[in-house]
C-alpha atoms as a PDB file:
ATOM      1  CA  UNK A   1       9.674  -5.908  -4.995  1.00  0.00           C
ATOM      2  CA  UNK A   2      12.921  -4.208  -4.014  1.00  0.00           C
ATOM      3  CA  UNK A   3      11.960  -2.144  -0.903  1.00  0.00           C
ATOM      4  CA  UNK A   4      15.600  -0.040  -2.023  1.00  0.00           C
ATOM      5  CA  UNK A   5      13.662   1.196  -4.823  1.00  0.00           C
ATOM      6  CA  UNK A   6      10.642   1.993  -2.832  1.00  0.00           C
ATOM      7  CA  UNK A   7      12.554   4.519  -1.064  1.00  0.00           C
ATOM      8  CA  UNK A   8      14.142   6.084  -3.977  1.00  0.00           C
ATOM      9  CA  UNK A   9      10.585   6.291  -5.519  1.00  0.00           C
ATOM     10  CA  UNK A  10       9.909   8.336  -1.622  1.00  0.00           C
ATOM     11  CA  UNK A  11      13.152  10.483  -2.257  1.00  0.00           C
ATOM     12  CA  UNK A  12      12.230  11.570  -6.130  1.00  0.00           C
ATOM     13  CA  UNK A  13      14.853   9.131  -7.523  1.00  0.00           C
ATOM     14  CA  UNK A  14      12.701   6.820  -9.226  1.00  0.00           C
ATOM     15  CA  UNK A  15       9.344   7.499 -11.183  1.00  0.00           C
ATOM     16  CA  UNK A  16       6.003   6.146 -11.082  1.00  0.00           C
ATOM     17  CA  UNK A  17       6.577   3.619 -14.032  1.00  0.00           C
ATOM     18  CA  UNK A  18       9.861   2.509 -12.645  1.00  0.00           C
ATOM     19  CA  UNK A  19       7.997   1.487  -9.095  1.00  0.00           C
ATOM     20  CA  UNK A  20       5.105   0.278 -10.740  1.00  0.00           C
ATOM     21  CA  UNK A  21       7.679  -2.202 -12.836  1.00  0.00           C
ATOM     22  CA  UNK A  22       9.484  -3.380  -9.632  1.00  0.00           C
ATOM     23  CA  UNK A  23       6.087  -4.471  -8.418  1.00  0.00           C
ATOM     24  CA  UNK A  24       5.780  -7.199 -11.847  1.00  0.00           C
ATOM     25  CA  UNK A  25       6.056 -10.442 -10.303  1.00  0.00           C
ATOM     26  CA  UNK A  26       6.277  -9.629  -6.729  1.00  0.00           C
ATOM     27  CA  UNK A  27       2.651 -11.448  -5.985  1.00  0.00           C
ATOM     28  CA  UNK A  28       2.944 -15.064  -6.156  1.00  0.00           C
ATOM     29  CA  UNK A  29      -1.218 -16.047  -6.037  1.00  0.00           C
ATOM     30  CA  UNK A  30      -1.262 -19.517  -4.197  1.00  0.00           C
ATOM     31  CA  UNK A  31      -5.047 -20.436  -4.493  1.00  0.00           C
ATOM     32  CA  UNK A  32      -8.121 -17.862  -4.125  1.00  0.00           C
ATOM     33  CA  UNK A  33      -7.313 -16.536  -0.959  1.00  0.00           C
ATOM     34  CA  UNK A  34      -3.123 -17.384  -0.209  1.00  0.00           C
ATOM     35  CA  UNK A  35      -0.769 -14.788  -1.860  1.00  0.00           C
ATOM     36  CA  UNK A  36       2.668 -14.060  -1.265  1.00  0.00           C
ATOM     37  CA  UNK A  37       4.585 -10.921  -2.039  1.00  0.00           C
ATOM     38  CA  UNK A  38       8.373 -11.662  -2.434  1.00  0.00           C
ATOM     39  CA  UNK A  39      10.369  -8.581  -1.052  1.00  0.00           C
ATOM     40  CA  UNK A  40      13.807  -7.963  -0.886  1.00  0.00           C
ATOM     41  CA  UNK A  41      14.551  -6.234   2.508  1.00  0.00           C
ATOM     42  CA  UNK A  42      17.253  -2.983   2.745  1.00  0.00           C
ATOM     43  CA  UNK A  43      19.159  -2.376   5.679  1.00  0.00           C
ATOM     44  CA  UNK A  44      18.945   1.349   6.608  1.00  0.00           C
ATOM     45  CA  UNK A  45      15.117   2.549   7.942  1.00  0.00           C
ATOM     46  CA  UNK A  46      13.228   4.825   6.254  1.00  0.00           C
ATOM     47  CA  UNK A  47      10.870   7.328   7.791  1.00  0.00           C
ATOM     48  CA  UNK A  48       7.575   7.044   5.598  1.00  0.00           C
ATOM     49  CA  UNK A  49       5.519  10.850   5.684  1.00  0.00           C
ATOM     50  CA  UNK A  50       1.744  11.820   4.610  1.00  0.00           C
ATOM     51  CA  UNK A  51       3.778  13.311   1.257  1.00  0.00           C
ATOM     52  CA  UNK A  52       5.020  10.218   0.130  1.00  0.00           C
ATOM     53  CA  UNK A  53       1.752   8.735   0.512  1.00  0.00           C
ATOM     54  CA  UNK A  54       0.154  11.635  -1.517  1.00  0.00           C
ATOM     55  CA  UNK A  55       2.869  10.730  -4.237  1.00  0.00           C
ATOM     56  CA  UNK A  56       1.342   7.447  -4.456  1.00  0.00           C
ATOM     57  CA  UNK A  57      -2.343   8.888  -4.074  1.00  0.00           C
ATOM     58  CA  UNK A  58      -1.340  10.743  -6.876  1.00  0.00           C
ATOM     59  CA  UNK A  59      -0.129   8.249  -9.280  1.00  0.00           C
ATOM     60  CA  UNK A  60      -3.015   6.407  -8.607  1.00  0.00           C
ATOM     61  CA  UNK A  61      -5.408   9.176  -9.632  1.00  0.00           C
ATOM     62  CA  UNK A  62      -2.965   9.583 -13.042  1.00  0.00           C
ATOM     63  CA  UNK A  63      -3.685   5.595 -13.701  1.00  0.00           C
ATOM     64  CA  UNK A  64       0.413   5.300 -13.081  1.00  0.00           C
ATOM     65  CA  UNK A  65      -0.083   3.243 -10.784  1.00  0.00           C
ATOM     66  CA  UNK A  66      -3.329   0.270 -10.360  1.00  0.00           C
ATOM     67  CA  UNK A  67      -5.201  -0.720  -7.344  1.00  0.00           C
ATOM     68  CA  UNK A  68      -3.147  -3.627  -6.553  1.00  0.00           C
ATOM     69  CA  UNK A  69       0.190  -1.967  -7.315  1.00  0.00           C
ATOM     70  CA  UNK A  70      -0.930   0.785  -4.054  1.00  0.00           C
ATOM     71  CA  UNK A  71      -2.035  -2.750  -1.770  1.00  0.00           C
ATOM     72  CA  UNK A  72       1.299  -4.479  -2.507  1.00  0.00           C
ATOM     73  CA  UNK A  73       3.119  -1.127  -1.269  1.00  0.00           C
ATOM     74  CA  UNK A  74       0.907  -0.640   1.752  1.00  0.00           C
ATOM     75  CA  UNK A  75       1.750  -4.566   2.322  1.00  0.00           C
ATOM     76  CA  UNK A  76       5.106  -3.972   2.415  1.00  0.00           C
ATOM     77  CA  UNK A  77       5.020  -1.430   4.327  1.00  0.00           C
ATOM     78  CA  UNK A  78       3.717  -2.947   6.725  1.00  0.00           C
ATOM     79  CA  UNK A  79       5.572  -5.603   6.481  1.00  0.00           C
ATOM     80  CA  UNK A  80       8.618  -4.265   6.488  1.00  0.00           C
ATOM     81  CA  UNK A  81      11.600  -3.753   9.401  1.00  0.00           C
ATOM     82  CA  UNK A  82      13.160  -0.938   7.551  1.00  0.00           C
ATOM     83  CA  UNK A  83      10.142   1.340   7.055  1.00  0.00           C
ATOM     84  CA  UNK A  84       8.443   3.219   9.933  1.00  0.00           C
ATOM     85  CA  UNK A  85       6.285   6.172  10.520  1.00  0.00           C
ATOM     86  CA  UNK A  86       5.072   8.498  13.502  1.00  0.00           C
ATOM     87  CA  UNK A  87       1.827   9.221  12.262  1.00  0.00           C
ATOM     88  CA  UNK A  88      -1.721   7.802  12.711  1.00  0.00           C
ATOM     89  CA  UNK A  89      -2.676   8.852   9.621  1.00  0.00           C
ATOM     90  CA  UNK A  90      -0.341   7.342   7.364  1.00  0.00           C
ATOM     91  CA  UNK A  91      -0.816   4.032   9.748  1.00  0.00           C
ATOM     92  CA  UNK A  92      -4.936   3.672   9.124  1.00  0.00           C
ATOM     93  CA  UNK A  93      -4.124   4.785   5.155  1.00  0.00           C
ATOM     94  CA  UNK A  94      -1.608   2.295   4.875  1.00  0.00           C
ATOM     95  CA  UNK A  95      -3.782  -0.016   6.490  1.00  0.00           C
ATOM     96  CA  UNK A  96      -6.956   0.638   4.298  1.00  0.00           C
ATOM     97  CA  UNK A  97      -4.894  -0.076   0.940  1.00  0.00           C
ATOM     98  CA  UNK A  98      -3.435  -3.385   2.427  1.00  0.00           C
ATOM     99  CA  UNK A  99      -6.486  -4.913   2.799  1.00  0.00           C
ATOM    100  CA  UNK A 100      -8.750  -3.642   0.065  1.00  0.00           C
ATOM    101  CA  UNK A 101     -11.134  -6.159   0.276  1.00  0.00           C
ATOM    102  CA  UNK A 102     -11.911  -5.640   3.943  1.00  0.00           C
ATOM    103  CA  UNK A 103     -11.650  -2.126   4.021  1.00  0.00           C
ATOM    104  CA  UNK A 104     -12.360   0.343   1.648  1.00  0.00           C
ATOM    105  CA  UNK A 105     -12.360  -0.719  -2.507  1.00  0.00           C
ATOM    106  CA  UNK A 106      -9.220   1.341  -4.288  1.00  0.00           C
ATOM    107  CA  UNK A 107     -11.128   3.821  -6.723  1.00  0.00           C
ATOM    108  CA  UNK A 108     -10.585   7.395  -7.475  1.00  0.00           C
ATOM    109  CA  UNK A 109     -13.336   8.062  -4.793  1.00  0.00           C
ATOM    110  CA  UNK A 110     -11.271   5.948  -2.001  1.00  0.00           C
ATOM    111  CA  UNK A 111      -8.193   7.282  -3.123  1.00  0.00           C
ATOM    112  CA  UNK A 112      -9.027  11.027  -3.164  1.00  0.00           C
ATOM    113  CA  UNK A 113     -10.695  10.452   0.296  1.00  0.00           C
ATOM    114  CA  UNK A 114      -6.922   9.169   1.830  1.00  0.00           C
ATOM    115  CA  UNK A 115      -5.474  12.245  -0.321  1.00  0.00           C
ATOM    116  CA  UNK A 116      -7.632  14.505   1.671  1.00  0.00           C
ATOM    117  CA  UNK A 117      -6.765  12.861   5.754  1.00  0.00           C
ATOM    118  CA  UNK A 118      -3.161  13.109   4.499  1.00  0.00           C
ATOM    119  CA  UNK A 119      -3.603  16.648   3.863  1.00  0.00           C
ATOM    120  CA  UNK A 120      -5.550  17.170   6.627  1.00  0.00           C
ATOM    121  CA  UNK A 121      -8.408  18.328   4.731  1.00  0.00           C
ATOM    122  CA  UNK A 122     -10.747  16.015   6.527  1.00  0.00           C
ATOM    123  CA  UNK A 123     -10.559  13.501   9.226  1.00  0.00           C
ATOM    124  CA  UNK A 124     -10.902  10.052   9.037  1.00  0.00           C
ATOM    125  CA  UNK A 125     -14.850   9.567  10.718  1.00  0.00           C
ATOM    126  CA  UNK A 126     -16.125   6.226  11.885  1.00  0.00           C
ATOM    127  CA  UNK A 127     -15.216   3.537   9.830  1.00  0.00           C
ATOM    128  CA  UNK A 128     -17.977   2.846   7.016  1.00  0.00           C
ATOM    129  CA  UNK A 129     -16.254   0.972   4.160  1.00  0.00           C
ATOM    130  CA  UNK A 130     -17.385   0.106   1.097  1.00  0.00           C
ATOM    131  CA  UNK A 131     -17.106  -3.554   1.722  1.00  0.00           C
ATOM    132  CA  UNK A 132     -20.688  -3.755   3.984  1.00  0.00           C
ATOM    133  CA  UNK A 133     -21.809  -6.775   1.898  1.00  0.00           C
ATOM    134  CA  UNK A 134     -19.168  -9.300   3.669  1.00  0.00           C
ATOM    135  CA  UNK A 135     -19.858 -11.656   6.143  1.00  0.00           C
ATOM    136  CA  UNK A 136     -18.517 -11.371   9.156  1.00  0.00           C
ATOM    137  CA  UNK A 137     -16.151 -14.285   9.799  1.00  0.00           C
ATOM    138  CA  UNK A 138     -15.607 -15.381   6.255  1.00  0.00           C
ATOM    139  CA  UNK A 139     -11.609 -15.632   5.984  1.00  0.00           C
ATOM    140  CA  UNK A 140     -11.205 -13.679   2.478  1.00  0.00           C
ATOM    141  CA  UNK A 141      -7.415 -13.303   2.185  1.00  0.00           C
ATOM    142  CA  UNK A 142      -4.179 -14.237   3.826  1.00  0.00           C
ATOM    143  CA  UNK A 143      -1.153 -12.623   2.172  1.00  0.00           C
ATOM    144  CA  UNK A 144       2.147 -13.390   3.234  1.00  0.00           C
ATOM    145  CA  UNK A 145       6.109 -12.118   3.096  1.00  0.00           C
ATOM    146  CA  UNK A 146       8.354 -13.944   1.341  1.00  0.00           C
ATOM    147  CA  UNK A 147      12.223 -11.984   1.632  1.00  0.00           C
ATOM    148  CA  UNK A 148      14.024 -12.468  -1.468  1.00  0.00           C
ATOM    149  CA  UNK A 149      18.091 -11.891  -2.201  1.00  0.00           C
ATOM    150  CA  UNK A 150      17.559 -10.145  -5.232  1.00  0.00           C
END
């Protein structure tokens, strides 16, 4: 995953199916719980906004882009040096998807519920995900960075 063509997916440059192929490959699945996601790093920052995560809401709700395409983004994002954002909002979204099985499940229901804090059509209220049938304590995913050169 090229995190160059994440941001010209942000700016309109590149479409859903063009992000959605620069995602093939980037998870490398080391046993049931180890993954890595192998990202290529840009230079310049990139100010992430509750509309580019709306684009991606979006796509999701068209089927352009799956589950584990938006929690590979949201990783990155996170993961990333170059991407930043002043905004609570996008922060606990961004943290939901990157941890779907911890946090809420990605589904049109999840999805549409992020859609609506980003617009600011609701508020996020206290934390109830959809994962209530996990143990506390039980280590169910580590997911690492790997930077790539190309």
């Amino acid at each position: 995953m090229r995190e160059q063509e994440l941001r010209q997916y942000f700016l309109g440059q590149r479409s859903d199916s063009e992000l959605s192929q620069d995602l093939i490959g980037s998870v490398a699945q080391i046993d049931q719980i180890v993954s890595s996601v192998q990202i290529v790093d840009m230079q310049e920052s990139f100010c992430v906004t509750r509309p580019h995560l709306v684009k991606l809401c979006d796509a999701f709700v068209r089927r352009a882009l799956s589950a584990s395409d938006l929690s590979v983004v949201a990783f990155a994002l996170l993961a990333s040096d170059a991407f930043e954002w002043h905004d609570e909002i996008v922060s606990e979204v961004l943290s939901d998807w990157s941890a779907p099985e911890v946090n809420y499940v990605l589904n049109a229901d999840t999805i549409n519920m992020h859609r609506d804090w980003l617009l600011g059509y609701a508020e996020p209220s206290e934390r109830t995900p959809s994962n209530t049938h996990l143990k506390v304590g039980n280590l169910l995913a580590v997911r690492t960075k790997t930077v790539s050169n190309n």
